[in-house]
C-alpha atoms as a PDB file:
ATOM      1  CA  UNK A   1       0.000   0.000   0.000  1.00  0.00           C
ATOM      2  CA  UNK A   2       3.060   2.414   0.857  1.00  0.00           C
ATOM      3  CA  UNK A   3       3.799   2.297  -3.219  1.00  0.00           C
ATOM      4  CA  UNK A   4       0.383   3.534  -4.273  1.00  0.00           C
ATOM      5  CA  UNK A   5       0.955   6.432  -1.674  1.00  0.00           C
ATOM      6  CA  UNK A   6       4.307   7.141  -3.228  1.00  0.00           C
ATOM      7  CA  UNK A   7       3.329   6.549  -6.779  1.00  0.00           C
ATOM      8  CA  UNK A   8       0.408   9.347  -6.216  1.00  0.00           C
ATOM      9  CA  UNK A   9      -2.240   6.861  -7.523  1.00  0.00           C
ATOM     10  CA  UNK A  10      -4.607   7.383  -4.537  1.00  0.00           C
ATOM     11  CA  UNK A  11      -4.906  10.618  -6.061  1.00  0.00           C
ATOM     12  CA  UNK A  12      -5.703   9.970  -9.369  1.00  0.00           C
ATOM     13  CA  UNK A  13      -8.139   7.484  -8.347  1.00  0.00           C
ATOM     14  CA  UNK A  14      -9.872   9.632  -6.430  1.00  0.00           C
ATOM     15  CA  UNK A  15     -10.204  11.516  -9.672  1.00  0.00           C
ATOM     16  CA  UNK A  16     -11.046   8.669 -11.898  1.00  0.00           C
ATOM     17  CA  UNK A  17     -13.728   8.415  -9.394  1.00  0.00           C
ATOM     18  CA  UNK A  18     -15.104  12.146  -9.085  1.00  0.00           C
ATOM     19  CA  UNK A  19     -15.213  12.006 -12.698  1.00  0.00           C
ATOM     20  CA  UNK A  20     -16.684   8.665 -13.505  1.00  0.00           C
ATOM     21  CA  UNK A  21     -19.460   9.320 -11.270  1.00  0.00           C
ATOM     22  CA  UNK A  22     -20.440  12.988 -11.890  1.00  0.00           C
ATOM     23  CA  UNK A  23     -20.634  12.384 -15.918  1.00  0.00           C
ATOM     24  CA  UNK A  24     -22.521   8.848 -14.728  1.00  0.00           C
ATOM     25  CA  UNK A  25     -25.313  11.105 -13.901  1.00  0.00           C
ATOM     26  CA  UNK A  26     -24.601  14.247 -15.524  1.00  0.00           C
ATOM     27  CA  UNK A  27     -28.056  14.249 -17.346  1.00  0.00           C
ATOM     28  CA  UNK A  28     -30.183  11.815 -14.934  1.00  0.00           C
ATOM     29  CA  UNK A  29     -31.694  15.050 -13.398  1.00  0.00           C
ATOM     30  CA  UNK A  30     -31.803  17.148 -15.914  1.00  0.00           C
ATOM     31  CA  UNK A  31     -31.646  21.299 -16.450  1.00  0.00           C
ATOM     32  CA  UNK A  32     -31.026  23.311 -13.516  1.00  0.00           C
ATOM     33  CA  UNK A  33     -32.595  26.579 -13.731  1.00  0.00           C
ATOM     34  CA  UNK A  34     -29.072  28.588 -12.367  1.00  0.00           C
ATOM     35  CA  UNK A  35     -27.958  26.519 -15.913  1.00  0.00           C
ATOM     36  CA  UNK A  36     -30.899  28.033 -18.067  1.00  0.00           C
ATOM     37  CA  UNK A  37     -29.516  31.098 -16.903  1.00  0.00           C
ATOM     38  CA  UNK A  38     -25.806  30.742 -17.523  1.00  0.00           C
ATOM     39  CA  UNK A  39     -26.758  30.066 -21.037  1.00  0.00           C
ATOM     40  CA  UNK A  40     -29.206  32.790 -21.471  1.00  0.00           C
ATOM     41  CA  UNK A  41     -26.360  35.331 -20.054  1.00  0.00           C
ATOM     42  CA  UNK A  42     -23.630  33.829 -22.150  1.00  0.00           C
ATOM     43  CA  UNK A  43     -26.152  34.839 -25.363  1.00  0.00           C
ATOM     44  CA  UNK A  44     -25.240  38.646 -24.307  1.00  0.00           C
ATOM     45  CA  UNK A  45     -21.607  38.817 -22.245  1.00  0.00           C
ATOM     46  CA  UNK A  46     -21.346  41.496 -20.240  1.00  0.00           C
ATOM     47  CA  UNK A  47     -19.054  42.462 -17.248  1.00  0.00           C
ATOM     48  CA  UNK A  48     -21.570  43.891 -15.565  1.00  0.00           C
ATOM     49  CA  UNK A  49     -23.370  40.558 -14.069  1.00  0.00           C
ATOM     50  CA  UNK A  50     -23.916  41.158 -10.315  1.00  0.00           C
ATOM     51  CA  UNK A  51     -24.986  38.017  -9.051  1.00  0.00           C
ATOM     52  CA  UNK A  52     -22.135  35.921 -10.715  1.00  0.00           C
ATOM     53  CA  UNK A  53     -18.415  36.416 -11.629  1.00  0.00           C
ATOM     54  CA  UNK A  54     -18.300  37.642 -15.781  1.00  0.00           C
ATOM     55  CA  UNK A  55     -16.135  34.406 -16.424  1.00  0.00           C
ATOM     56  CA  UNK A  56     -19.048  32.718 -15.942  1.00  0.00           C
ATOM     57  CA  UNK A  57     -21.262  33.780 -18.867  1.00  0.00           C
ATOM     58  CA  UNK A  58     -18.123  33.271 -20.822  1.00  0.00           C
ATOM     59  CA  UNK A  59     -17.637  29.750 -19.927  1.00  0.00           C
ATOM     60  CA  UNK A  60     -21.230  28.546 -20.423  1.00  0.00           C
ATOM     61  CA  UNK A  61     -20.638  30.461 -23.910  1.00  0.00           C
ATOM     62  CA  UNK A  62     -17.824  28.012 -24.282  1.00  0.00           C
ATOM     63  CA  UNK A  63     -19.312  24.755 -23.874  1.00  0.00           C
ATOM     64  CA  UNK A  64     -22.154  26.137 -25.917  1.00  0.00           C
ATOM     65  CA  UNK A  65     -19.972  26.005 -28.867  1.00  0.00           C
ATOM     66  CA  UNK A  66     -17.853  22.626 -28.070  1.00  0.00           C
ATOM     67  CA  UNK A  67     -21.120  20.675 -26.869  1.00  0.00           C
ATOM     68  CA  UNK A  68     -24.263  22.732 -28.199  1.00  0.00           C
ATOM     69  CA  UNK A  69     -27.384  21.769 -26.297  1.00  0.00           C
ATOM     70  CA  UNK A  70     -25.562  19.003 -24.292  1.00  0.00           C
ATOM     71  CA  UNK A  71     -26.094  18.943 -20.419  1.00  0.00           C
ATOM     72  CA  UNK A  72     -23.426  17.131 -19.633  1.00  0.00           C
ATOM     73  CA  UNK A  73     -20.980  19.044 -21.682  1.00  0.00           C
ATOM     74  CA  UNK A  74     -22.427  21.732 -20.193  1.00  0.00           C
ATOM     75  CA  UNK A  75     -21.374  20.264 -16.833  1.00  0.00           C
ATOM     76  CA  UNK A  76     -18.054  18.901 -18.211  1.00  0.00           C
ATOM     77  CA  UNK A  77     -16.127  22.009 -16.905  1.00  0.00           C
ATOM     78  CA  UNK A  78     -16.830  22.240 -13.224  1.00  0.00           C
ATOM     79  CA  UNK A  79     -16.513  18.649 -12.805  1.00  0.00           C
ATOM     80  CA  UNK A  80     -13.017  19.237 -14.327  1.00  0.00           C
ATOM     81  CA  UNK A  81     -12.199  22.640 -11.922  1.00  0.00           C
ATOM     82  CA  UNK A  82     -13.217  20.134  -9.344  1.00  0.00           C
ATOM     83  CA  UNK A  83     -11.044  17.457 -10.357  1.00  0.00           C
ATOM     84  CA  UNK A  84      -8.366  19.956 -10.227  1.00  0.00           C
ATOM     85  CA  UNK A  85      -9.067  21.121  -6.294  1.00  0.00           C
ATOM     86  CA  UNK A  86      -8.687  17.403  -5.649  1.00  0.00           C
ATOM     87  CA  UNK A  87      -5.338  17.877  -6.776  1.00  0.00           C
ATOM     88  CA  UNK A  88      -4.586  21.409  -5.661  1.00  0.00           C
ATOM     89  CA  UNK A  89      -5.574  20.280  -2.083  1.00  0.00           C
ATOM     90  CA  UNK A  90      -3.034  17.645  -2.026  1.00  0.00           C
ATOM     91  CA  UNK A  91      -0.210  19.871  -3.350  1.00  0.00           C
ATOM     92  CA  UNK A  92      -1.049  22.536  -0.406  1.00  0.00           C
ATOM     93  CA  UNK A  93      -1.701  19.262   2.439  1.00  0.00           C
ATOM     94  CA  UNK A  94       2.126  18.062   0.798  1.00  0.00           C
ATOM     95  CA  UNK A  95       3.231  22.200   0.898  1.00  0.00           C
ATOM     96  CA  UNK A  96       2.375  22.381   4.784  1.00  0.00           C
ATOM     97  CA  UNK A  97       3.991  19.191   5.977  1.00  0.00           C
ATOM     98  CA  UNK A  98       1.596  16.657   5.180  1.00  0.00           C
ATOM     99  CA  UNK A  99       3.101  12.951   4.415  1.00  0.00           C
ATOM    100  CA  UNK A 100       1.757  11.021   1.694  1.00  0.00           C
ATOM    101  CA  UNK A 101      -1.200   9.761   3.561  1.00  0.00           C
ATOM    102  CA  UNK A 102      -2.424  13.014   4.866  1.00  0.00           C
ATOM    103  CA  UNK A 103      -2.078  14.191   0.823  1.00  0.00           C
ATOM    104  CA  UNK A 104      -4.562  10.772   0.227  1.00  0.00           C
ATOM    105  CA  UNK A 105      -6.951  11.776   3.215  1.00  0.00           C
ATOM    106  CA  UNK A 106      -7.192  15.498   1.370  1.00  0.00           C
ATOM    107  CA  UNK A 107      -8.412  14.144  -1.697  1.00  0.00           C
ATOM    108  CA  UNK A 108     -11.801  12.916  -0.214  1.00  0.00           C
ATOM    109  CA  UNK A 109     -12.426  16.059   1.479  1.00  0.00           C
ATOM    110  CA  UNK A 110     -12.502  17.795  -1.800  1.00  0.00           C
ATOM    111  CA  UNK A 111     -14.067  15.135  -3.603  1.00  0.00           C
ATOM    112  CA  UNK A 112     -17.516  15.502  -2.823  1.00  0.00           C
ATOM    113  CA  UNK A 113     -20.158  17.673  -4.876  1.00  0.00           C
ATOM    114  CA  UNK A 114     -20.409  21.043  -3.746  1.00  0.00           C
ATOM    115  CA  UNK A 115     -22.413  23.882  -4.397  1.00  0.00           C
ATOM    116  CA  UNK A 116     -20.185  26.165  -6.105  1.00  0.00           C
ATOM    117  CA  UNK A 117     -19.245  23.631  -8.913  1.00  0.00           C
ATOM    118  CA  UNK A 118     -22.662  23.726  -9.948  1.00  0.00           C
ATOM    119  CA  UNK A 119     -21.416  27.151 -12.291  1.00  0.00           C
ATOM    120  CA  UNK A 120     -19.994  26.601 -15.515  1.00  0.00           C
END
């Protein structure tokens, strides 16, 4: 077990995980109105959105054009930014001290749905 830790695949399985099962039921629930919204703000970008960073607009405008229509392309994006905190978390646990196992115990923390990745 001391290899995996060492080899960093803990990590990527945690991501193999986050992403296999978000896009597993990426379109089970269907549209989210804060989505319908997104995409009706990307249709006229602005900096000038209160209730939302402008990336955000600009984004949804972007998977519009690689996955028109497509809910889970639409969702493709924040799963990845939240693949990526899996990782950044276990760069800052290894950055403060943190041995390979505290850097595995990170991961899970981070790997759970949250509210703010519902934004493209």
């Amino acid at each position: 077990m001391r290899n995996l830790y060492r080899q960093g695949y803990v990590i990527a399985l945690l991501i193999a995980a986050k992403v296999g099962v978000t896009m597993a039921v990426a379109d089970r629930y269907g549209w989210h109105r804060d989505e319908l919204y997104y995409l009706a703000s990307s249709r006229h970008l602005s900096l000038g959105y209160v209730d939302y960073p402008p990336v955000t607009p600009l984004l949804a405008r972007l998977d519009e054009a690689l996955f028109p229509g497509s809910l889970p392309g639409l969702r493709l994006l924040p799963m990845l930014a939240g693949a990526a905190v899996i990782v950044i978390a276990a760069l800052i646990a290894r950055e403060l001290g943190g041995n390979r196992l505290a850097q595995a115990l990170t991961g899970p923390s981070r790997a759970s749905p949250h509210e703010d990745e519902a934004e493209p």
